[in-house]
Protein backbone atom coordinates (compact mmCIF):
# COMPACT_ATOMS: atom_id res chain seq x y z
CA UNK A 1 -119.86 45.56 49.86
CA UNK A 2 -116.35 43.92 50.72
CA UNK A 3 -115.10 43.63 54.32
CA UNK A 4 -112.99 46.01 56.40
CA UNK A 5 -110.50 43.08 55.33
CA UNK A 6 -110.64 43.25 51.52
CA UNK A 7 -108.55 46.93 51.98
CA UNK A 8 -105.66 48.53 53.98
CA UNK A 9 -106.17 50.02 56.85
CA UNK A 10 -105.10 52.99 55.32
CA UNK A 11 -107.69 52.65 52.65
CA UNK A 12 -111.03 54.68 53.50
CA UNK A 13 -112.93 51.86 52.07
CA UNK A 14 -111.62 49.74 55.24
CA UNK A 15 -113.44 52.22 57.42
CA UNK A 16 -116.23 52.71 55.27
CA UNK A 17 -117.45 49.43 55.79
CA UNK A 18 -116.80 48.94 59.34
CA UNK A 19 -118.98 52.22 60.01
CA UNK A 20 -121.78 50.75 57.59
CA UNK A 21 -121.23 47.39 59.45
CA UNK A 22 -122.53 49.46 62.43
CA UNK A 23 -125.12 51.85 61.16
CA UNK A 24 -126.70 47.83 59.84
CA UNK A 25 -126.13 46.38 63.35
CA UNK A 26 -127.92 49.52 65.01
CA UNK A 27 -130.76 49.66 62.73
CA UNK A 28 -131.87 45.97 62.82
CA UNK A 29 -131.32 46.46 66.81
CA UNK A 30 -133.62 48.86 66.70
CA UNK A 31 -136.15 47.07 64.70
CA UNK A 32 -136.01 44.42 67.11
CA UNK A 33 -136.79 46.43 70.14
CA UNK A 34 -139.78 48.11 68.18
CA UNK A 35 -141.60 44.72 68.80
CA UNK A 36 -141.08 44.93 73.10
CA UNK A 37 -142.26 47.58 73.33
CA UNK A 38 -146.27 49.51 73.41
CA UNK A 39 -145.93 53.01 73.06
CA UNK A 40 -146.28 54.10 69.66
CA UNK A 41 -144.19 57.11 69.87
CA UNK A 42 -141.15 55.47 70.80
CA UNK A 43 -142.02 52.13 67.81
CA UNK A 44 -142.40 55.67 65.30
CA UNK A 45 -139.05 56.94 66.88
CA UNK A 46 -136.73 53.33 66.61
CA UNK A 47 -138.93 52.92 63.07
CA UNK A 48 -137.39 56.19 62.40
CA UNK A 49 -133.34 56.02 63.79
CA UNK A 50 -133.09 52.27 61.45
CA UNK A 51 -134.51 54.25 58.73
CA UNK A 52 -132.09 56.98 58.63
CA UNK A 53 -129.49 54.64 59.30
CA UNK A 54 -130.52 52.56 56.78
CA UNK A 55 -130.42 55.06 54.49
CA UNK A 56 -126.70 56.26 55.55
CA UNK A 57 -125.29 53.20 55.25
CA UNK A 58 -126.69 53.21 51.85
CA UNK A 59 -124.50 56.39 51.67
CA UNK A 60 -121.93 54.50 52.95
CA UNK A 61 -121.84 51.68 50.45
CA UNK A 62 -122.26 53.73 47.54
CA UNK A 63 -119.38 55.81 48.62
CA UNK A 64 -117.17 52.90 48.65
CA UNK A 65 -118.34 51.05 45.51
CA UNK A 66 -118.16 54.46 43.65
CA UNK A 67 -121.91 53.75 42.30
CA UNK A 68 -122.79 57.35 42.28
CA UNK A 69 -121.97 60.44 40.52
CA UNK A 70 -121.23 62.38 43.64
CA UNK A 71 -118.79 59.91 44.62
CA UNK A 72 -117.01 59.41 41.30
C-alpha cells in the first residue's frame, strides 16, 4: 500500500493509509506486550485486539487498492 504521501489530502486513500498505518502500529504493540505479561486472559485478549486489527487494516488496504468486489 502507498503512503499517506502518494495522494492528496483530499484523496480518501491519503487517510486510508494513515488509519491502516495505525491499526499495524497498535497490533504489533500489542503483540509485544503479550510477551510481559502472565495472565493468560489478558495474552488471549491483546492476541485478540492485533487480530481484529489485523484483519481491519486488511479492510483498509483492500479498500484503497480496490482489490475487492465490494470496493470496486
Amino acid at each position: 500500500m502507498a503512503s499517506p504521501q502518494d495522494y492528496a489530502e483530499n484523496d480518501p486513500r491519503h487517510h486510508m493509509s494513515k488509519i491502516k498505518a495505525m491499526l499495524d502500529e497498535v497490533a504489533s504493540h500489542a503483540r509485544s506486550d503479550i510477551a510481559k505479561m502472565n495472565d493468560p486472559r489478558a495474552q488471549a485478549l491483546f492476541e485478540t485486539t492485533a487480530e481484529v486489527l489485523g484483519g481491519l487494516a486488511k479492510a483498509y488496504e483492500h479498500a484503497a487498492l480496490k482489490s475487492e468486489p465490494a470496493w470496486r
